[in-house]
Each structure stands twice: as C-alpha cells, then as structure tokens.
Protein backbone atom coordinates (compact mmCIF):
# COMPACT_ATOMS: atom_id res chain seq x y z
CA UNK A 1 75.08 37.42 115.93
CA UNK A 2 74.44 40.91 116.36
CA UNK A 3 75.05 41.36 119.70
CA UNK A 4 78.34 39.06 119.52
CA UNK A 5 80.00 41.88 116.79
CA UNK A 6 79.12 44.43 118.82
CA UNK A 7 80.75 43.45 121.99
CA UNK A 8 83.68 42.08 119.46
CA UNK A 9 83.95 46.05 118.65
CA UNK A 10 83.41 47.50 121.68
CA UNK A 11 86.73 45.25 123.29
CA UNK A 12 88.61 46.37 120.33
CA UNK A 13 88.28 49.92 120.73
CA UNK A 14 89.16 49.62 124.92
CA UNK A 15 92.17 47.79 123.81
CA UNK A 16 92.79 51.16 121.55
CA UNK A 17 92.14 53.06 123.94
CA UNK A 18 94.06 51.42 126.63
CA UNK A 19 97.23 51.00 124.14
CA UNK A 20 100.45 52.65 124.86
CA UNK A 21 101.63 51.92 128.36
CA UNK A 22 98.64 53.66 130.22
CA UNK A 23 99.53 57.80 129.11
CA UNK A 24 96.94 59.05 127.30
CA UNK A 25 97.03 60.30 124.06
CA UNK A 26 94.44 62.94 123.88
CA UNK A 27 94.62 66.29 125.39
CA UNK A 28 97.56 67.98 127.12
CA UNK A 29 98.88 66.93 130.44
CA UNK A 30 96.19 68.27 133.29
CA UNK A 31 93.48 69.47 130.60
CA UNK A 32 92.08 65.86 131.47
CA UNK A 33 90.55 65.75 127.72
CA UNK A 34 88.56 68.88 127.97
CA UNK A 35 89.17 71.35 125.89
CA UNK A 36 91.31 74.44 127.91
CA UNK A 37 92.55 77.19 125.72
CA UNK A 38 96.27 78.09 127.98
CA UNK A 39 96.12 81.45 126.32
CA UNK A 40 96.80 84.14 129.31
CA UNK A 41 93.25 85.29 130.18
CA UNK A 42 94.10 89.34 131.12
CA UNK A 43 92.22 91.76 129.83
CA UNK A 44 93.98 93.32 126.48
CA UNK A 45 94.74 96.57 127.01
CA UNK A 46 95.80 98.46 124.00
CA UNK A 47 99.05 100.42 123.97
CA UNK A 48 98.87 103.93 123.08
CA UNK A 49 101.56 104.95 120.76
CA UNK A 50 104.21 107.47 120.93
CA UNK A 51 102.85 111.38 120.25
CA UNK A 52 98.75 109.75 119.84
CA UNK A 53 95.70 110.28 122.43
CA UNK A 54 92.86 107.89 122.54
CA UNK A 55 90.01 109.26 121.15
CA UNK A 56 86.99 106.70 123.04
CA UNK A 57 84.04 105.41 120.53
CA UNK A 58 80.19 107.17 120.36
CA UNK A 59 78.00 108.43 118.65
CA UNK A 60 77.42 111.52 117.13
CA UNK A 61 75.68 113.92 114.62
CA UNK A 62 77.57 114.45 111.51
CA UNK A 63 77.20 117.60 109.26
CA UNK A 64 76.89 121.45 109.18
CA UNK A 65 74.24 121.90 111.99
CA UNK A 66 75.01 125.89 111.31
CA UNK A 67 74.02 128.55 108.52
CA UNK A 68 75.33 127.56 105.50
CA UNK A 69 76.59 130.83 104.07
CA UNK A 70 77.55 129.56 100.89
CA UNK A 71 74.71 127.19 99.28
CA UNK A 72 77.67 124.82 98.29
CA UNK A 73 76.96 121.37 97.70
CA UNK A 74 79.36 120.35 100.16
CA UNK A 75 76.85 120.95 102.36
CA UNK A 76 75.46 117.67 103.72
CA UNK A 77 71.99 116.59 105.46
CA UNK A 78 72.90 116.24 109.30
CA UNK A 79 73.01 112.75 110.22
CA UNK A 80 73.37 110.61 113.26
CA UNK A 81 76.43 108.10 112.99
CA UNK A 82 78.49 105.47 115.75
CA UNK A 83 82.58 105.73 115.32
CA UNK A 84 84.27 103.18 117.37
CA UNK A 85 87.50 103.93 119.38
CA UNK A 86 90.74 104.21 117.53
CA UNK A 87 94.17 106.45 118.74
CA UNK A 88 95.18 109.42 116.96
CA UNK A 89 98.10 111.86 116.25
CA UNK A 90 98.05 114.89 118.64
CA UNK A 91 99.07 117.07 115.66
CA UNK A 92 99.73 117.34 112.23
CA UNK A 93 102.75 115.49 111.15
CA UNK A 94 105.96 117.57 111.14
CA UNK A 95 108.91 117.98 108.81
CA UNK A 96 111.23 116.16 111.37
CA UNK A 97 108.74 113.24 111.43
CA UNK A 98 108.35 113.20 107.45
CA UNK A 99 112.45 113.51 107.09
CA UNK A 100 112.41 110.01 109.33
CA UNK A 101 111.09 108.23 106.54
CA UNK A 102 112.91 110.29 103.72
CA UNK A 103 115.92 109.08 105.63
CA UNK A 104 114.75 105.68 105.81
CA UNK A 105 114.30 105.36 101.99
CA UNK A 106 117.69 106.81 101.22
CA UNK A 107 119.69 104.71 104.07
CA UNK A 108 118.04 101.62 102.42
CA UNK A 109 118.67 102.35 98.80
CA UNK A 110 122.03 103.07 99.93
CA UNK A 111 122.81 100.05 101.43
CA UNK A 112 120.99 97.43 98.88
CA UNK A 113 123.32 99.33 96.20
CA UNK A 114 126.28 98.80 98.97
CA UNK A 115 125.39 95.39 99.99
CA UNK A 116 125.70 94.43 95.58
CA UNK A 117 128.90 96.29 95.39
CA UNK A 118 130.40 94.37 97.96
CA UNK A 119 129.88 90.72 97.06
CA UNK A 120 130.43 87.94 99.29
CA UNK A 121 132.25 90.78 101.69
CA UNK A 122 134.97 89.54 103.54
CA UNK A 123 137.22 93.43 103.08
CA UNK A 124 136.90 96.03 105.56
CA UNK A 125 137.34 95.97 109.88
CA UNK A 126 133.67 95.30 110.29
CA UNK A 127 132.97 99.24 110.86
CA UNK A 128 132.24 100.65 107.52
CA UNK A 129 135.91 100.84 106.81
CA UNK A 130 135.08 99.25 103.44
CA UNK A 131 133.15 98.24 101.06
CA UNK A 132 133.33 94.45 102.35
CA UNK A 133 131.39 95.05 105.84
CA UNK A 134 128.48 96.22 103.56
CA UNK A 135 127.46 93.05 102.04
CA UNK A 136 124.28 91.21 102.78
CA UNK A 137 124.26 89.71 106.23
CA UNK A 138 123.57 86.05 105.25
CA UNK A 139 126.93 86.36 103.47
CA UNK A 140 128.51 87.56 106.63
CA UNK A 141 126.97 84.91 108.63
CA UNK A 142 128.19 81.68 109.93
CA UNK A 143 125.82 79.83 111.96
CA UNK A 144 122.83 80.02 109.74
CA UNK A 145 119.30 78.87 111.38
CA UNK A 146 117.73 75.69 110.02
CA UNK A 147 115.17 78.07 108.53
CA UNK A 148 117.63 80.64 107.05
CA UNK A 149 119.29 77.31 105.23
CA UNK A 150 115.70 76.43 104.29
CA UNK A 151 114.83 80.13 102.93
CA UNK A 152 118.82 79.91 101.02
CA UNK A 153 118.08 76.84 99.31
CA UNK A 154 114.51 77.48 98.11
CA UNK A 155 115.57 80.73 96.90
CA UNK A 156 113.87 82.78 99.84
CA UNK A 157 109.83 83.02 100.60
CA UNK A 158 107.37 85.11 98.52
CA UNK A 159 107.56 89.01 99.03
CA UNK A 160 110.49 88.52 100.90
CA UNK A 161 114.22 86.98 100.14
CA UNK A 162 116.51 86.40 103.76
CA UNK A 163 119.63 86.39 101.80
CA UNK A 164 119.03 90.09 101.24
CA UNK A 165 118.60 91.19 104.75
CA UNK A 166 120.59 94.28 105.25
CA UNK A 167 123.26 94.77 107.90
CA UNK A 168 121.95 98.11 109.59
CA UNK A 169 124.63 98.38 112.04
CA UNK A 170 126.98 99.15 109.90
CA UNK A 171 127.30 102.93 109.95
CA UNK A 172 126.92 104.80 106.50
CA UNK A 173 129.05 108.17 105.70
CA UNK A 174 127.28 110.59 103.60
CA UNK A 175 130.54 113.19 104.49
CA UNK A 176 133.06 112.78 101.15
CA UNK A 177 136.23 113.06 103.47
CA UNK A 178 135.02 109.24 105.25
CA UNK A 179 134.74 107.49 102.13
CA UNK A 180 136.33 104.59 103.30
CA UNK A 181 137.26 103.51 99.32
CA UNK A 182 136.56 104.28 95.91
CA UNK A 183 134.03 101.78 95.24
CA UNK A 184 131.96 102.86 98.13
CA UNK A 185 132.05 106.67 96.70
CA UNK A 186 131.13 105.22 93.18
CA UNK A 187 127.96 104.11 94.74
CA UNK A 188 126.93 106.97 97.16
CA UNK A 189 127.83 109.52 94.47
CA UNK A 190 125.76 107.91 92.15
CA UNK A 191 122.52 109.12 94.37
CA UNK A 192 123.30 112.50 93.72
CA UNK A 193 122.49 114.80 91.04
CA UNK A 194 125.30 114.91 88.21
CA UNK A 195 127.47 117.64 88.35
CA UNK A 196 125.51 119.34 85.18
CA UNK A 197 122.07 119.76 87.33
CA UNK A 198 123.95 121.63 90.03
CA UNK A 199 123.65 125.04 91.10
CA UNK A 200 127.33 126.09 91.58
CA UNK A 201 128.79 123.08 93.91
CA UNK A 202 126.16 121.87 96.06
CA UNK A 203 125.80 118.24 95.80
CA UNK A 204 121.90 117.28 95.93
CA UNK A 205 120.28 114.30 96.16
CA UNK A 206 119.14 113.07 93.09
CA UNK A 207 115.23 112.75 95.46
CA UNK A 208 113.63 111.03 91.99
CA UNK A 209 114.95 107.89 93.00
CA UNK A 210 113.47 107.90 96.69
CA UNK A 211 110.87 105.40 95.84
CA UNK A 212 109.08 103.45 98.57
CA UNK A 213 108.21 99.86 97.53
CA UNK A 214 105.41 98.34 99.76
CA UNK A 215 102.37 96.06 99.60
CA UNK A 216 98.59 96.20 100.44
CA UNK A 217 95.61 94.40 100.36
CA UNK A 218 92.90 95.16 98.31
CA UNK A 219 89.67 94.30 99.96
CA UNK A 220 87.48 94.36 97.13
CA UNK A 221 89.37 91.88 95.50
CA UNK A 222 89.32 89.63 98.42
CA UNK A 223 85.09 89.88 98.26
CA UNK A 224 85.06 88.97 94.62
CA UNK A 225 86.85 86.11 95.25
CA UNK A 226 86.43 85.11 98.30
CA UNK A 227 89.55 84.81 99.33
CA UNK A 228 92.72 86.60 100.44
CA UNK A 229 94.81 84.74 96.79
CA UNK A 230 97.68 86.25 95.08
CA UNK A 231 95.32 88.79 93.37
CA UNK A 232 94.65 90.41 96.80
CA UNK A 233 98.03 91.95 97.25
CA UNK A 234 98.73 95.13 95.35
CA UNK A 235 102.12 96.84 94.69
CA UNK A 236 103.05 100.37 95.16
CA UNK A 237 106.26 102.66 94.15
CA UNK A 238 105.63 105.27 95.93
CA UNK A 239 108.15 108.66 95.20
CA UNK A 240 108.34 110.25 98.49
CA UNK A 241 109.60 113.17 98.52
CA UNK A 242 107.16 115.99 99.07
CA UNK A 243 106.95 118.46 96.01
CA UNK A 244 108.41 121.78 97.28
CA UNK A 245 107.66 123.83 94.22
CA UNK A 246 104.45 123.90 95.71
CA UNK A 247 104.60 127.06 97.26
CA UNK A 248 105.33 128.96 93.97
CA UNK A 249 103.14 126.64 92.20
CA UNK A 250 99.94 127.28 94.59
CA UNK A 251 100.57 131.15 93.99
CA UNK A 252 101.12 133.10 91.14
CA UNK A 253 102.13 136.70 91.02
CA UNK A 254 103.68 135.94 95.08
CA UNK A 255 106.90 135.73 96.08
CA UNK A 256 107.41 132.57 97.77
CA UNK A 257 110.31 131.69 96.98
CA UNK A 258 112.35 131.37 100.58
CA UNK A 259 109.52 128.57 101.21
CA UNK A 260 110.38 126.46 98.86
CA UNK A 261 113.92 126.86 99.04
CA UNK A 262 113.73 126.22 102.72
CA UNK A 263 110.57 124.91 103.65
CA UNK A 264 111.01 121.46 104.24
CA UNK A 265 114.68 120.65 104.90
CA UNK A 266 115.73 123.52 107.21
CA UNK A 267 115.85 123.00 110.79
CA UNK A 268 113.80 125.92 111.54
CA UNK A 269 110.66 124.42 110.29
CA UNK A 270 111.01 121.18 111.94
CA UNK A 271 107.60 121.32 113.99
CA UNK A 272 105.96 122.76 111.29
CA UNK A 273 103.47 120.34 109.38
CA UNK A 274 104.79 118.87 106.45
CA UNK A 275 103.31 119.73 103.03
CA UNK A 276 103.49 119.26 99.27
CA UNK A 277 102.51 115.42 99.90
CA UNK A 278 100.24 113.51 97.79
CA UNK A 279 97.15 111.24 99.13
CA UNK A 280 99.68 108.22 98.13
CA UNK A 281 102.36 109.71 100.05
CA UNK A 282 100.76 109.92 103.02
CA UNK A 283 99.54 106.42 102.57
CA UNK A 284 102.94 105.05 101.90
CA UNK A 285 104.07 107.27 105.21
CA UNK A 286 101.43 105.29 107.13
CA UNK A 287 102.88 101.63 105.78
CA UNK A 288 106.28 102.83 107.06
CA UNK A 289 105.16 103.33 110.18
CA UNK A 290 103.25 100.12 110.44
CA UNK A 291 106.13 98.33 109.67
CA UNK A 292 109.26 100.51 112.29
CA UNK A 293 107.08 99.21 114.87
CA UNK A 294 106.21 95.89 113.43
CA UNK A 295 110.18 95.48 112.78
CA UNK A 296 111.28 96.66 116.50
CA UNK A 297 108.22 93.93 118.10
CA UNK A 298 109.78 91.16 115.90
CA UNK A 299 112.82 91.79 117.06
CA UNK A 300 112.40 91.39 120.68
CA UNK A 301 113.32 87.79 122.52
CA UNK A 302 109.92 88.10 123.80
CA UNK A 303 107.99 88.76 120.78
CA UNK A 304 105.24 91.40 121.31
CA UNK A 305 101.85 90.93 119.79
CA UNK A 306 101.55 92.43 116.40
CA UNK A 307 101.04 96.35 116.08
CA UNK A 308 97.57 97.16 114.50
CA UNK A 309 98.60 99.20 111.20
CA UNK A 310 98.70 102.97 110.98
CA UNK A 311 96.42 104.75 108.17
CA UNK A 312 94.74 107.65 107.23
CA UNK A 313 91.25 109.01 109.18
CA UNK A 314 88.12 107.83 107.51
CA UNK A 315 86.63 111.41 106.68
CA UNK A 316 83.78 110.67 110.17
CA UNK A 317 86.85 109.74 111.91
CA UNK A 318 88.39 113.01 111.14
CA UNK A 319 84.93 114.81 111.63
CA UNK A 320 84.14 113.27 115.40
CA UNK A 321 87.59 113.59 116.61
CA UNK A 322 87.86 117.14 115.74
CA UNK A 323 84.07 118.15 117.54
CA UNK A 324 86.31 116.88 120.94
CA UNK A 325 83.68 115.23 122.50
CA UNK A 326 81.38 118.54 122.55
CA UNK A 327 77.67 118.90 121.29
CA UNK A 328 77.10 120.56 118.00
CA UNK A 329 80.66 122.18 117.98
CA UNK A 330 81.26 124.65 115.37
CA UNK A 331 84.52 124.68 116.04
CA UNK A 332 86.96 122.18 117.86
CA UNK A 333 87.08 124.25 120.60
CA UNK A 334 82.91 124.65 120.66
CA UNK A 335 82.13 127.94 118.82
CA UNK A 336 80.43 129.69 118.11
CA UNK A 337 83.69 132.36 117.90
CA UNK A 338 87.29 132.45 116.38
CA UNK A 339 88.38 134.29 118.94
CA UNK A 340 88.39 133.74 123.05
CA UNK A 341 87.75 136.53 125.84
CA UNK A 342 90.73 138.15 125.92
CA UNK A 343 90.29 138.75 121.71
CA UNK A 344 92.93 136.06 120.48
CA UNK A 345 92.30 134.01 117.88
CA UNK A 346 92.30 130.60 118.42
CA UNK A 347 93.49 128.73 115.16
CA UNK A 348 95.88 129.74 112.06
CA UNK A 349 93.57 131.02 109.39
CA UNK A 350 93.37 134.34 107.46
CA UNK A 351 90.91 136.16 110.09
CA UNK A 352 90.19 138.95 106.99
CA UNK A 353 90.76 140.00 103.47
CA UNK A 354 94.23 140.65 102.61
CA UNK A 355 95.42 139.56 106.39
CA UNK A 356 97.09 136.44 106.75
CA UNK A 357 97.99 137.53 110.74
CA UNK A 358 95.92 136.12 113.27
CA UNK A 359 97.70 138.52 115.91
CA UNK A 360 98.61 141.70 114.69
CA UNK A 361 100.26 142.81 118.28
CA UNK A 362 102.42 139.71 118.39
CA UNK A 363 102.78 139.49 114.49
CA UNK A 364 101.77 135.64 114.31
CA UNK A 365 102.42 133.40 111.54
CA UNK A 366 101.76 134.49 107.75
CA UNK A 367 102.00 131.18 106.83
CA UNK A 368 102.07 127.62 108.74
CA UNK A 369 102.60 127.24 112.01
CA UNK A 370 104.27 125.01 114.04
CA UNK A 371 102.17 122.23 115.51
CA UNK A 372 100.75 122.66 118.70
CA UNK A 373 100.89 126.58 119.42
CA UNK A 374 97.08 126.46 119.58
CA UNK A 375 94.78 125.12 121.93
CA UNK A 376 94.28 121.76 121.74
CA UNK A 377 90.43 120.49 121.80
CA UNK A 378 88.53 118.34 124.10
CA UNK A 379 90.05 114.93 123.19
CA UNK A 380 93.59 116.71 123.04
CA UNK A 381 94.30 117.02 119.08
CA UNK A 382 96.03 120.24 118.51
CA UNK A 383 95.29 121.90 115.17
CA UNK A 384 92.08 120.24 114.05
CA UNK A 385 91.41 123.59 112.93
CA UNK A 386 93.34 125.97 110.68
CA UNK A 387 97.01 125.44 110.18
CA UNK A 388 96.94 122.82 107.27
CA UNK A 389 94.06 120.86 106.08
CA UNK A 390 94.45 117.31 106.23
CA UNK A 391 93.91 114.01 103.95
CA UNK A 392 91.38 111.53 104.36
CA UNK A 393 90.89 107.74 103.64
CA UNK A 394 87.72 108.82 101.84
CA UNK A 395 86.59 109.37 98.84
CA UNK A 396 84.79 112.15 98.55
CA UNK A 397 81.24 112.43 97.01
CA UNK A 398 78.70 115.25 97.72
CA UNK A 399 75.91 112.75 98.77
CA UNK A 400 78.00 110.41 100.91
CA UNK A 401 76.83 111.32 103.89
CA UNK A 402 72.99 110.07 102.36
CA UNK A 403 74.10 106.48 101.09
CA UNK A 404 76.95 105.66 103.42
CA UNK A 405 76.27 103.61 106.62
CA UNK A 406 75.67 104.91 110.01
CA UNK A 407 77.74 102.46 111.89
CA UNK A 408 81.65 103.61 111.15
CA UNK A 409 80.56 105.50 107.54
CA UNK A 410 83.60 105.51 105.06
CA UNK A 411 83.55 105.94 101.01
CA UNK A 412 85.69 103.53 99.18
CA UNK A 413 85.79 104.10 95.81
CA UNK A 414 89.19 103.84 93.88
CA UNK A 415 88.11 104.83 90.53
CA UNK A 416 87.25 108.34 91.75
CA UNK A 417 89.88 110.34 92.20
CA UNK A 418 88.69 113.08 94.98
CA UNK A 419 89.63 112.56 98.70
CA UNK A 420 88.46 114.42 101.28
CA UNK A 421 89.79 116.95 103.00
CA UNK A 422 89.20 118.46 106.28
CA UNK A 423 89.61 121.18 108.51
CA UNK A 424 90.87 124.55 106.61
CA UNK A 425 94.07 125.78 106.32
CA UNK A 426 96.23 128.94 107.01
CA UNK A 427 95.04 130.53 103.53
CA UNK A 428 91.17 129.64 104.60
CA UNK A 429 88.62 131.62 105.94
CA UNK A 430 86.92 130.68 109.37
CA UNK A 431 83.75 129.11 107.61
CA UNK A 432 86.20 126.33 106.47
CA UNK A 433 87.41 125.95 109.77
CA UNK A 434 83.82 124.69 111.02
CA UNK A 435 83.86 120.68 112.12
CA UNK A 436 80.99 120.22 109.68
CA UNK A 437 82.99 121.76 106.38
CA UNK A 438 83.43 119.39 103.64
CA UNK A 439 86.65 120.04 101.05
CA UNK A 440 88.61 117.66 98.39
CA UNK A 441 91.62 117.51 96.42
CA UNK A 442 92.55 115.08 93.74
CA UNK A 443 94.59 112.05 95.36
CA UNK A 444 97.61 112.60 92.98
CA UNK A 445 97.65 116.48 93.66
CA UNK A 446 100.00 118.27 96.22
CA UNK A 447 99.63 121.60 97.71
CA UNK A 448 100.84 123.69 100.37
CA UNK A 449 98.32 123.98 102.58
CA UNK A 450 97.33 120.00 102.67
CA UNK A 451 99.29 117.90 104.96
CA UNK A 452 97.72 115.14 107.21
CA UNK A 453 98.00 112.95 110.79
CA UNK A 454 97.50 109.37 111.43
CA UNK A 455 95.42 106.77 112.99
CA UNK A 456 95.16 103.40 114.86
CA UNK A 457 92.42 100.84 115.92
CA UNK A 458 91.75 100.01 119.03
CA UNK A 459 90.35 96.80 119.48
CA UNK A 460 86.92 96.19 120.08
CA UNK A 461 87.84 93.84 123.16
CA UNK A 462 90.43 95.83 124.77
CA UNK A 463 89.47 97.42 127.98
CA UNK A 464 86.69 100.31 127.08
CA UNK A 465 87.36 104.04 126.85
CA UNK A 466 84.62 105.85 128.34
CA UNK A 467 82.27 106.72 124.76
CA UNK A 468 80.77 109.55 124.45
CA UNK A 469 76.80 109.60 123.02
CA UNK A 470 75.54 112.92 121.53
C-alpha cells in the first residue's frame, strides 16, 4: 500500500511539473534553474568627487610622539590604529561654497511661500511673469504618472508629499524693479528685515528664518531596538547662517569690525574658509550636499547608483589624513620646522608674540587666508595646518584615545557636548599646529577661527588605493 501512494505522488508532482504547455516556470530564460545573479560583474570603482583627493586606508600611530611642552591633558598615550579609505576635501570649505547652500535655503523658502501664493496657478507666461507660473508643479501638470496619481490620492508618502514638488525652472527676481506683480513682492518682501531694523535703506535679509529642515538616523536607537522603526529618524531645524558677530565677539578690546561687516558676504573673501559655523551647521552643510548630488543622480534617464553621504571627519580621520602618509610627522608637511630652507613659513599661524604675520617681507595675512596658498601635504590636503581649525564627528574626551577601538576609532557620545577640533588656527601658536594636538569647542558654539571640510566613504569593495602601513 505503501509503495502504491508513493508512486500515486510521485506521477502527480511530474504532471505539476510538466503543466503549462512545456515552458518552465522556474528560473529566468537561459539561467536553466540555477541561480545567476545578471548584476554587471565590473569591478566598482568609486567616483571621486568634485574639489576631494582620495586619501587610501592604513595604519598608523596616533598621538603626540613629540615633547609635550605643556603637560595638558590633551595629551594622549600614542597608539597604533587602522583607518580605512574614504575621499576628502582638498581645503577648508570657502565662503563661495557655504553661500551655495545659504542660497539654496533662501531660493526654497522663497518658492514654497510662492508656490502657496499662487494656488492652482494658471496666471503668468510660464517665465516668472507672475505669480501663477510659481505654483506647485503637480498643479501645473497634465499627464500625471500612475504613481504621482497614487502619491495625490493617498495624500503623498511619509517624509515626503509629490504634490509639493517645486518648479525650479522658473527663474526668481530678488531685483524690486522685476517684480512681475504685487502679490509676488508681498511675499519676497516679507523675507526681509522690516523697514524699522534697517540701517538707513538697505534691505537685508531677515537670515533668522534660513532654517534647514532635514532628517537623520540615529544609530543608537536602531541598536536598542533592533530595528531601523519610526523612532530611528530624527529631525533637525537647522539656522544656517554663520554668526558674523563672531569676530568682535572672539575679541574684546580689538577692532574687528570690517570682518564682520564684510567677512562672509563680500566677494573678496570668497576662497577664504568660512567661519562663525556651529558643529550642527556644518552637519546640516554635509546633508545638503548628500542630497545636490543624490537629487542630480535621480534625475538622470539612466539612474546612477546612489552617492555615499558626505559628513564630518571622525577626529583619526582628521588626524591620519593630515600626517600625509609620512612617519611620525609633526607637521603635515613632516617637521620637525615651521619654516622651509629658504626661511618661509609654511602654514597661517601667529609665528610669535604680538605677530600675527607669517611673512613680514611680503606682509602675509593677519588673519585667514584663502584656501590653498600653502603647501599642500603628502595626500594633497591644503591647510591641514594653521589657517582655521576644523570640526570633527567626535566627541571629544581626554582618554578616548585609551577606550576607543583600534580599527576606525570614533567617540559617539551625544549627551556630551565637546567636539573635537583639529589642526590650529591663524590666532594659534605652532605647538597647536602639530598632527598629534588635541583641541574642542562646544558643538553649539561658533568662533572665528573654527571652520571645517568634508568627507566620503569609499567602499570597502571598490578597486583598492594603495594603503599605507606605518
């Protein structure tokens, strides 16, 4: 009886199996049933973006291998660490890069506030002649996608609504005499300051109400729970603008009062490095730039894989990147001097008391510099030295190089409110110019001799940079 069942079930399953007019049913056409990923099987090689250098993975030993003349506690013991690959600014960023993303902010505040003035649109020639061609594009529309009608009927997707897609083609006009009507100057006047916090009649921005609204996860979260839920996404509204009082604030009894007058919006400090920005700032600089080039790859017909994010330099990051690949470098150029052999300095420091002039033949730089007059080191970062120090992603703690890990060390603690801070400034002496010195600043504080430079990973399987092993 046994046997008779089983040969009962073994014809029913080749009739299955046979069912369907002879094509199978398992597997894609040619894979013959075997599983064959049809993923493109090049090596990945990882793009380098605009104004970075690729700074390849080793090893290294972290810490102030020299005399420490001050018995600070910043001081740490030396320590042997592994940093992977990852790309890099080449300098400090700038004024003009900052002012992209001041821009950015305004042009979108503008245009939301446009885009709910004008309604269902339907006024205006289509150019910004009025207030109509500034309406939301899926009012303008006419062939919507099955998705967009999805996304309109369900009252759009979480974090992000399609009917309020901006039209960015339409050009703005910031110039009074191109108003194209009255209710688009109601709106664009209303981001300036009233007429009772001007100085005479300049018309200013009212900058309180650049706010940058963005989302992160929060990793710790996702370990407690497991998970990546809806308590792993955090919030931020960020206020951008960099505070330019910064330069009187930093000093008392010194007139610096040009700076911050002029400091940050005149063209004549547009490759200086930008300062007066908060640990936040930066961070909300960083998102912005994750997401121009994640915007730009989504909207090719031949969608490009997603961009890696940009972020801040864990603080061993910062520290390996600046030594330039040499052993035991004091300095990023090697050391143990400030100055080379023709008796030029070779970073933007105060070189003695009372002198803020690294050259007093040519009369250098009192103050910043722009980025990228120096020499740049042995992985090609200008300014890793002197100039302006420059944020972290780290927390900062006296003992963290003792308790962090020596594969890719970083400090993550969010309740403490120090971040590290690296490689001296134009007001510093030369010992804080030194690859091994340790600094901090409170995350919420600005100053105007902090500004910072980015980073991106490199994945672990793209095609290897050549490490380096000290």
């Amino acid at each position: 009886m046994k046997r008779i069942f089983l040969l009962l079930l073994s014809a029913s399953v080749a009739s299955v199996s046979c069912s369907g007019g002879g094509s199978s049913s398992v597997g894609k056409p040619g894979t013959k049933g075997e599983l064959i990923p049809r993923e493109k099987t090049k090596s990945f090689v990882a793009e380098r973006p605009y104004g970075m250098v690729a700074i390849p993975g080793g090893s290294f030993v972290a810490g102030l291998a020299d005399v420490d003349f001050t018995d600070s506690p910043e001081k740490a013991a030396l320590k042997t660490v592994t940093v992977s690959s990852f790309f890099m600014d080449e300098a400090e960023t700038t004024n003009a890069e900052y002012r992209v993303f001041i821009n950015y902010v305004r042009d979108s505040i503008a245009r939301t506030m446009l885009a709910e003035a004008a309604g269902e649109g339907g006024e205006g020639g289509g150019k910004g002649t009025g207030i109509g061609d500034y309406a939301y594009l899926a009012k303008k529309e006419e062939n919507l996608t099955a998705y967009q009608e999805y996304l309109e009927g369900a009252g759009g997707r979480d974090g992000f609504d399609d009917t309020k897609r901006l039209d960015w083609k339409i050009p703005l006009h910031w110039n009074t005499s191109k108003y194209p009507d009255v209710e688009y100057a109601e709106v664009l006047e209303s981001m300036y300051l009233p007429a009772s916090s001007r100085v005479g009649s300049e018309r200013l921005l009212d900058v309180s109400k650049l706010k940058y609204n963005y989302k992160w996860g929060d990793m710790d979260v996702a370990l407690a729970e497991n998970e990546r839920g809806v308590n792993y996404l955090r919030s931020e509204s960020i206020a951008i603008y960099p505070d330019t009082t910064v330069w009187v604030k930093d000093f008392h009894f010194t007139y610096n009062e040009p700076l911050f007058e002029q400091y940050f919006w005149h063209k004549a400090y547009k490759d200086y490095p930008v300062v007066g920005v908060t640990w936040d700032q930066a961070r909300a600089y960083c998102n912005f730039r994750s997401k121009l080039k994640s915007d730009y790859n989504e909207s090719l017909k031949r969608r490009k894989q997603r961009p890696l994010s940009f972020r801040l330099p864990t603080e061993m990051e910062w520290e390996y990147a600046a030594r330039g690949g040499k052993q035991n470098a004091t300095y990023p150029w090697g050391g143990p001097y400030l100055m080379d052999d023709r008796g030029c300095y070779l970073a933007n420091f105060k070189p003695k008391r009372g002198n803020y002039m690294e050259d007093e033949k040519k009369g250098t730089y009192t103050y910043t510099a722009p980025v990228k007059k120096f020499k740049k080191n042995g992985f090609g970062l200008f300014d890793m030295a002197g100039n302006v120090s420059e944020w972290t992603e780290s927390a900062y703690n006296n003992s963290s190089y003792n308790f962090s890990s020596t594969l890719n060390p970083s400090t993550k603690d969010k309740e403490d409110p120090k971040r590290s801070v690296r490689g001296g400034s134009w007001k510093d002496v030369g010992y804080m110019l030194m690859t091994g010195s340790r600094d901090y600043e409170s995350k919420d504080s600005a100053r105007s001799y902090i500004g910072f430079r980015t980073v991106q990973d490199i994945p672990e399987a793209a095609v290897k940079l050549k490490r380096v092993n000290r």
